[in-house]
PDB file of N, CA and C in Angstrom:
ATOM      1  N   UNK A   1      25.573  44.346  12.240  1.00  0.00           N
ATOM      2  CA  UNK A   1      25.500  42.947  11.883  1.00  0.00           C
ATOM      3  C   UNK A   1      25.114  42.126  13.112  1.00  0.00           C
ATOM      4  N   UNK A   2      24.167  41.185  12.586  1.00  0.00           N
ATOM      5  CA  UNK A   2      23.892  40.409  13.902  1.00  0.00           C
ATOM      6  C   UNK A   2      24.657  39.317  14.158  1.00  0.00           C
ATOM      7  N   UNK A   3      24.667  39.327  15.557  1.00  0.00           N
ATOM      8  CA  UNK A   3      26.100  38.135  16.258  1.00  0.00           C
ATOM      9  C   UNK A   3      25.235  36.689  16.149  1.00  0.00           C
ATOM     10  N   UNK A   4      25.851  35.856  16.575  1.00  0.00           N
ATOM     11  CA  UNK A   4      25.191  34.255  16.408  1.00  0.00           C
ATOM     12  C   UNK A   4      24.748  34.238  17.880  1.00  0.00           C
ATOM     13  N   UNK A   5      24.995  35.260  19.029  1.00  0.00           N
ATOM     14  CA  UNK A   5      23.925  34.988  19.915  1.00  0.00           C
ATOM     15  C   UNK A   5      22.536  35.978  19.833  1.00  0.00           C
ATOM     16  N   UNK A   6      22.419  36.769  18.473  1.00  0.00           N
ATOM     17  CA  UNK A   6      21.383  37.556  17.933  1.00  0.00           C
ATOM     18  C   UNK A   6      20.851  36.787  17.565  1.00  0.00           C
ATOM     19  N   UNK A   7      21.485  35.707  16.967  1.00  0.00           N
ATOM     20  CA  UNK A   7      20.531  34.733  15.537  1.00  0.00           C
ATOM     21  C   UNK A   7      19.744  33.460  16.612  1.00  0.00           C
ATOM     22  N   UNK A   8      20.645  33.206  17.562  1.00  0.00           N
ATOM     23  CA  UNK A   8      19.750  32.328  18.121  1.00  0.00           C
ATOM     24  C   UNK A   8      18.784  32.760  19.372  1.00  0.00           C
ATOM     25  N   UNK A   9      18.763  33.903  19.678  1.00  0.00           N
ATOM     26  CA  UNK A   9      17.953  34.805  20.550  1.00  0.00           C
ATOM     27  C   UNK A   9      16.435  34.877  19.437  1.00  0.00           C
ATOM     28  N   UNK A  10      16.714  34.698  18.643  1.00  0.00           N
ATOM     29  CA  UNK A  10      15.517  35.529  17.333  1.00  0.00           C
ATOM     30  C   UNK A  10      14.968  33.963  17.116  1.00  0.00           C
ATOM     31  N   UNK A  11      15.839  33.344  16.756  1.00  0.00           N
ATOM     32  CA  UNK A  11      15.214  31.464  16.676  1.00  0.00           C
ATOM     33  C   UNK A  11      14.720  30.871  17.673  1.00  0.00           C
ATOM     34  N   UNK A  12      14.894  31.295  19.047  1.00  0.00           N
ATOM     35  CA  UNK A  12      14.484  30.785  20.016  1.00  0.00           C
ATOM     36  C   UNK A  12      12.920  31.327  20.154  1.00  0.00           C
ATOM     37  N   UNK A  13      12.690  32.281  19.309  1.00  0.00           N
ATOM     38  CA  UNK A  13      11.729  33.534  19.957  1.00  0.00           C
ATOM     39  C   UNK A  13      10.681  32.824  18.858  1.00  0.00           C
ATOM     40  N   UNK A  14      10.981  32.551  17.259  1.00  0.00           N
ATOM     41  CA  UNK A  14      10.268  32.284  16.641  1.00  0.00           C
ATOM     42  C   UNK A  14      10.067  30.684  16.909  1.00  0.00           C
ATOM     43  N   UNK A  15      10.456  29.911  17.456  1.00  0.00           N
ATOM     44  CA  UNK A  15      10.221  28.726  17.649  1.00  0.00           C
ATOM     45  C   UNK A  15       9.123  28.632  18.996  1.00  0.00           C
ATOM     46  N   UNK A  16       8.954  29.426  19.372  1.00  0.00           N
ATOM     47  CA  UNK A  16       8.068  29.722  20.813  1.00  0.00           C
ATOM     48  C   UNK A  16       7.035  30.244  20.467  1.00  0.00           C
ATOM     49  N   UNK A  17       6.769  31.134  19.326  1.00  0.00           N
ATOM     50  CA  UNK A  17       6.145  31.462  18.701  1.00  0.00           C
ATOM     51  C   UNK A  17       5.392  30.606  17.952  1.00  0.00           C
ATOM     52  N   UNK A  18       6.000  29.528  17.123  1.00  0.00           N
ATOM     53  CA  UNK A  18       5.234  28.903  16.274  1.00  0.00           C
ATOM     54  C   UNK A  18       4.832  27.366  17.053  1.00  0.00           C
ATOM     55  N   UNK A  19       5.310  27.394  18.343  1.00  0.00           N
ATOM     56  CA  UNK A  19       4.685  26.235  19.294  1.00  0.00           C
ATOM     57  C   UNK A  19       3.314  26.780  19.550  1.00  0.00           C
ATOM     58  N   UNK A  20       3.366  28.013  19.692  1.00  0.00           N
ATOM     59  CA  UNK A  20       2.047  28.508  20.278  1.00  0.00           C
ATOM     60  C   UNK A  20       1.505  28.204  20.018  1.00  0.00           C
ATOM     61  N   UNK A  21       1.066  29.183  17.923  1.00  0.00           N
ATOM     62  CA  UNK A  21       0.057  28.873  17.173  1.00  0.00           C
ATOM     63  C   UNK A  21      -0.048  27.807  16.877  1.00  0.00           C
ATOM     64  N   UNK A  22       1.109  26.449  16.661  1.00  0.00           N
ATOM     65  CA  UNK A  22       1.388  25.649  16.143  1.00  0.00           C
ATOM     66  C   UNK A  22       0.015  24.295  16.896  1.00  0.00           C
ATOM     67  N   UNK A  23      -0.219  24.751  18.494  1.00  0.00           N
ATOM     68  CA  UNK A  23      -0.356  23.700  18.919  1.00  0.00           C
ATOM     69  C   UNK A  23      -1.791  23.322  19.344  1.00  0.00           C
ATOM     70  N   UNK A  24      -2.788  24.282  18.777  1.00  0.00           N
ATOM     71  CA  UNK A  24      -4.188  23.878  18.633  1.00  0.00           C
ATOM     72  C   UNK A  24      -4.251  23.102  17.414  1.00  0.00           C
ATOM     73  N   UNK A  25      -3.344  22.952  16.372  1.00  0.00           N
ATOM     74  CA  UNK A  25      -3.371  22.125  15.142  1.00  0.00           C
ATOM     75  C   UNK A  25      -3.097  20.693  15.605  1.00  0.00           C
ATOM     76  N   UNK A  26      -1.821  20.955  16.471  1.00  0.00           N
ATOM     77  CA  UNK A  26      -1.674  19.337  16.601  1.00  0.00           C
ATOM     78  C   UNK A  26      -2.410  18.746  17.179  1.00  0.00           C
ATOM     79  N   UNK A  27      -3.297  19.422  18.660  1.00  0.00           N
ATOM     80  CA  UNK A  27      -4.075  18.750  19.057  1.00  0.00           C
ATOM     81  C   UNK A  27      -5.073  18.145  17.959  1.00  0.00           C
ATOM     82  N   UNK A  28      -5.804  18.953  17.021  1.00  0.00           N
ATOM     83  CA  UNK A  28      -6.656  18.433  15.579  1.00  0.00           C
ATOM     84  C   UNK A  28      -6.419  17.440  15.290  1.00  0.00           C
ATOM     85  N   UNK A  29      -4.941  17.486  15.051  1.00  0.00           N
ATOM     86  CA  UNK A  29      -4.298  16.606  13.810  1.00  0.00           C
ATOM     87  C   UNK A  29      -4.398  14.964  14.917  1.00  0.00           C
ATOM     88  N   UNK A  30      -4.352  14.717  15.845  1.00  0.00           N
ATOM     89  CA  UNK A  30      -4.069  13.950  17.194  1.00  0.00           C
ATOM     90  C   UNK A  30      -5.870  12.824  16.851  1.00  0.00           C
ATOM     91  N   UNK A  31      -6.397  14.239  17.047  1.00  0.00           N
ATOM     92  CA  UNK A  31      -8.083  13.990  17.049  1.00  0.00           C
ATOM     93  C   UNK A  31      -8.532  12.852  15.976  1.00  0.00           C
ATOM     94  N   UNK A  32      -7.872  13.780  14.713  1.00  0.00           N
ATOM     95  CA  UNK A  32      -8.459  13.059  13.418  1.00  0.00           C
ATOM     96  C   UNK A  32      -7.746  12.084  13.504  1.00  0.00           C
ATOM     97  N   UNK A  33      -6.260  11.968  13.800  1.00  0.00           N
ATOM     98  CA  UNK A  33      -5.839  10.389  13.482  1.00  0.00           C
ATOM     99  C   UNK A  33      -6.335   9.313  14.074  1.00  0.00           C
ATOM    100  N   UNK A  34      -6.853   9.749  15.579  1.00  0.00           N
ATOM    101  CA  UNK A  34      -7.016   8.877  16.514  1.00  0.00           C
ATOM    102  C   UNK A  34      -8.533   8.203  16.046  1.00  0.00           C
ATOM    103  N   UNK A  35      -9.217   9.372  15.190  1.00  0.00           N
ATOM    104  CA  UNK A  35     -10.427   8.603  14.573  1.00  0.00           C
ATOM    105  C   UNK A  35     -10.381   7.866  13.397  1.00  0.00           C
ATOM    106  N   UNK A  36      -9.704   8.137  12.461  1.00  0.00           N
ATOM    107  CA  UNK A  36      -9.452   7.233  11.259  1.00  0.00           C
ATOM    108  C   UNK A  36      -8.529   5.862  11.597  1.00  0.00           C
ATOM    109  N   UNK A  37      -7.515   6.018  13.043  1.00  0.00           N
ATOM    110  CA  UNK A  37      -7.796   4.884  13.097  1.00  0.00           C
ATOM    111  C   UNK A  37      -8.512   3.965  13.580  1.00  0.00           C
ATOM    112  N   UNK A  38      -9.717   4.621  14.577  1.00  0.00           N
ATOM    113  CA  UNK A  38     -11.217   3.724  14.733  1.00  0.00           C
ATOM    114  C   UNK A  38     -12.024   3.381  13.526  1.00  0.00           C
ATOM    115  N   UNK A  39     -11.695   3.989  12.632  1.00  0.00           N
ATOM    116  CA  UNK A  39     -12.360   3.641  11.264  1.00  0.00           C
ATOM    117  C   UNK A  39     -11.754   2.761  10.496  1.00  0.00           C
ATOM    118  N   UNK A  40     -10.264   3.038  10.478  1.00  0.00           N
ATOM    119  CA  UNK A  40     -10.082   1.150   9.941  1.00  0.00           C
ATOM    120  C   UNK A  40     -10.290  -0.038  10.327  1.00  0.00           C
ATOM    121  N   UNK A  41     -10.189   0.706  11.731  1.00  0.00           N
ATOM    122  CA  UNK A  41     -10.576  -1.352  12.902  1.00  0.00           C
ATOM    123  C   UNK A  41     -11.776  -1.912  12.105  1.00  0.00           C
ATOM    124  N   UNK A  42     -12.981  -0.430  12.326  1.00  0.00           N
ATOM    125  CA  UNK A  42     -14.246  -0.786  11.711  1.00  0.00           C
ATOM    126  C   UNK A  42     -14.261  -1.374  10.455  1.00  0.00           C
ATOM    127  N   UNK A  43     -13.717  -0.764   9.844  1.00  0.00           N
ATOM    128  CA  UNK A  43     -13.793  -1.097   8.659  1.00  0.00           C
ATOM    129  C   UNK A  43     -13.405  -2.854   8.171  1.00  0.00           C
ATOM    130  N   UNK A  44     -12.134  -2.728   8.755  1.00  0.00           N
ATOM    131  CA  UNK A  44     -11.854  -4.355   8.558  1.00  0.00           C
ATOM    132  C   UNK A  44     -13.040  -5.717   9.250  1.00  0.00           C
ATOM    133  N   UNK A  45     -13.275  -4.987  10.250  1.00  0.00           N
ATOM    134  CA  UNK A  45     -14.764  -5.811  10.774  1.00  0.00           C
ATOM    135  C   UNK A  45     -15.407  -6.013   9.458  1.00  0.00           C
ATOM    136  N   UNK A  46     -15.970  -5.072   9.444  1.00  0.00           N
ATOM    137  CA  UNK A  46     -16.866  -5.326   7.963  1.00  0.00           C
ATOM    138  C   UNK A  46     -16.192  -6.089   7.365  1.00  0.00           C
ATOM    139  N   UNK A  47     -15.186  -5.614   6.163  1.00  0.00           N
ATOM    140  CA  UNK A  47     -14.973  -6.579   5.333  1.00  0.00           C
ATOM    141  C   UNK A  47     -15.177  -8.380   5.689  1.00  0.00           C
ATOM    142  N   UNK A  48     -14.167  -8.433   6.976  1.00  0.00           N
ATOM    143  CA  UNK A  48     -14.195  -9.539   7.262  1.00  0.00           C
ATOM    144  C   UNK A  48     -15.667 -10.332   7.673  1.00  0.00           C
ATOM    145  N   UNK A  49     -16.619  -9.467   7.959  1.00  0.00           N
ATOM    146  CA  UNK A  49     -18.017 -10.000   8.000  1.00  0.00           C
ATOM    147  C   UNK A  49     -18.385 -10.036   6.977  1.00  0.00           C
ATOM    148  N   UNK A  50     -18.108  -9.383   5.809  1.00  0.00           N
ATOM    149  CA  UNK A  50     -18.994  -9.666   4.307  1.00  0.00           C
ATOM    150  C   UNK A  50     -18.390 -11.130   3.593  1.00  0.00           C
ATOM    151  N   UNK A  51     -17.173 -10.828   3.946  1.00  0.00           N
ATOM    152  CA  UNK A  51     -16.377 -11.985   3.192  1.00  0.00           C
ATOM    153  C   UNK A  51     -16.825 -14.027   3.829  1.00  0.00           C
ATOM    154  N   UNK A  52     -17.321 -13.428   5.116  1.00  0.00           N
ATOM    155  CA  UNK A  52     -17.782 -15.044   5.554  1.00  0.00           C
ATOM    156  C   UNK A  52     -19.513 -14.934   5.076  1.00  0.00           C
ATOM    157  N   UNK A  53     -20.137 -14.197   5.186  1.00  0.00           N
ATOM    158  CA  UNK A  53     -21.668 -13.697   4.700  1.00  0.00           C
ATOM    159  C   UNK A  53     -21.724 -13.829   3.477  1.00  0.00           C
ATOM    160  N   UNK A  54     -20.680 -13.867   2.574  1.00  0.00           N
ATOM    161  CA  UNK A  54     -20.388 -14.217   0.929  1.00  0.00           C
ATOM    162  C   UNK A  54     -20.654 -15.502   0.909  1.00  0.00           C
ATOM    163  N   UNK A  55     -19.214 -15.908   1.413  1.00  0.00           N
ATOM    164  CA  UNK A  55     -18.763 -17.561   1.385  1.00  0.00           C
ATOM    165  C   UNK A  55     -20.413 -18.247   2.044  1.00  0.00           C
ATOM    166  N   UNK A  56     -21.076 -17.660   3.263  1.00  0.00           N
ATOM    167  CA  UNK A  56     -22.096 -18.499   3.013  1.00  0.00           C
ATOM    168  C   UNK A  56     -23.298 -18.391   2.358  1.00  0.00           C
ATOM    169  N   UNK A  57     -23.660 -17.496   2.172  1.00  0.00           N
ATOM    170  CA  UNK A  57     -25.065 -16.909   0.965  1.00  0.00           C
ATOM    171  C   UNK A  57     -24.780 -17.385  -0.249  1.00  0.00           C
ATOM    172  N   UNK A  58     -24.008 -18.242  -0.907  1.00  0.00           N
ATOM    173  CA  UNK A  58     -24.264 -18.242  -2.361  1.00  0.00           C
ATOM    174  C   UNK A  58     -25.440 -18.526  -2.435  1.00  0.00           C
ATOM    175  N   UNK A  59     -24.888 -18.454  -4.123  1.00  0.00           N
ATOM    176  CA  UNK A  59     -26.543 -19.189  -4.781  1.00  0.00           C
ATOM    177  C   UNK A  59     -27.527 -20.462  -4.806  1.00  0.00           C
ATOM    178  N   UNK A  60     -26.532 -21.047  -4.482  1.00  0.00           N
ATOM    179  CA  UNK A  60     -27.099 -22.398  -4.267  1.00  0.00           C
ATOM    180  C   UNK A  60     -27.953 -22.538  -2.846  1.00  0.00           C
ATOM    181  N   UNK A  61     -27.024 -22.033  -1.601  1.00  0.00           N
ATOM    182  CA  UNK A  61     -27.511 -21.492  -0.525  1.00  0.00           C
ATOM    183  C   UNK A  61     -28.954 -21.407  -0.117  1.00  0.00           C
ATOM    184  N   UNK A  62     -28.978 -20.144  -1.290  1.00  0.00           N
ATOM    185  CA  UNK A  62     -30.357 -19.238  -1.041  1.00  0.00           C
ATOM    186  C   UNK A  62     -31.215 -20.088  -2.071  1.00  0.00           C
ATOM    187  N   UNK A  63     -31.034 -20.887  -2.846  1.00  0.00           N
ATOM    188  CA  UNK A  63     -32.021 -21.424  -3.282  1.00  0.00           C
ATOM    189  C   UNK A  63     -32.475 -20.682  -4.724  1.00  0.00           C
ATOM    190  N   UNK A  64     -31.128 -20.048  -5.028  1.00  0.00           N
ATOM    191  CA  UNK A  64     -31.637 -19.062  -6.386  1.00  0.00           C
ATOM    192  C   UNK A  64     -31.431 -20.232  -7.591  1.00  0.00           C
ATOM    193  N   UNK A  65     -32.554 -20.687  -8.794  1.00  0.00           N
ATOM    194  CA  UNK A  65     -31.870 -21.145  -9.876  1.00  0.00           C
ATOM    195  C   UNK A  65     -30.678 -20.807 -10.399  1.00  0.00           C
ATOM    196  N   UNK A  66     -29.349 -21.939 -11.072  1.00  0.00           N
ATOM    197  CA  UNK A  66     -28.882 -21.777 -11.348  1.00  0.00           C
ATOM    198  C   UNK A  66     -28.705 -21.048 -12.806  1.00  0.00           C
ATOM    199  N   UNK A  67     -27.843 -19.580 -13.202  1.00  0.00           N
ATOM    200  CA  UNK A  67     -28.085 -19.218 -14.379  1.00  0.00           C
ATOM    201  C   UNK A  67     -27.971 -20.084 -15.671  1.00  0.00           C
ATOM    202  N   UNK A  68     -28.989 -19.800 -16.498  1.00  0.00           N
ATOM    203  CA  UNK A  68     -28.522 -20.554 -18.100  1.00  0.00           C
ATOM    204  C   UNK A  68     -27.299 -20.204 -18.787  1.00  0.00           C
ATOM    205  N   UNK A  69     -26.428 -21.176 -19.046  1.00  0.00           N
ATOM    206  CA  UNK A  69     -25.491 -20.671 -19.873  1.00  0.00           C
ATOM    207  C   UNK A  69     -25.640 -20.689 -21.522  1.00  0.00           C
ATOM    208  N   UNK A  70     -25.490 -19.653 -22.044  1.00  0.00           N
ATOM    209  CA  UNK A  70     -25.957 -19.885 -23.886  1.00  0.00           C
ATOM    210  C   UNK A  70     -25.035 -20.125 -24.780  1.00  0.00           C
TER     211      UNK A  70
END
């Protein structure tokens, strides 16, 4: 039977173990977050540029006739 300084000799071993493999992932995982969150900054740029590029392009703006209503 194994003693509780067996069990944590064996946990110590698999936890060293799974840092190993574990830690070309996190670097990944580090990578991608650090880019999606350059992609929301971006992203909100945009919006916030379409939303004043809205407000000023209407229709009237651009000089489009106004639609007929029937």
């Amino acid at each position: 039977m194994l003693t509780q300084t067996d069990l944590k000799s064996i946990d110590g071993l698999f936890d060293k173990k799974l840092d190993t493999k574990l830690r070309p992932i996190k670097s990944d995982i580090k990578n991608i977050s650090t880019k999606v969150n350059s992609i929301e900054k971006e992203v909100k740029k945009v919006a916030r540029g379409l939303r004043k590029t809205s407000d000023f392009l209407d229709e009237e703006h651009l000089g489009f006739p106004q639609p007929a209503i029937i």
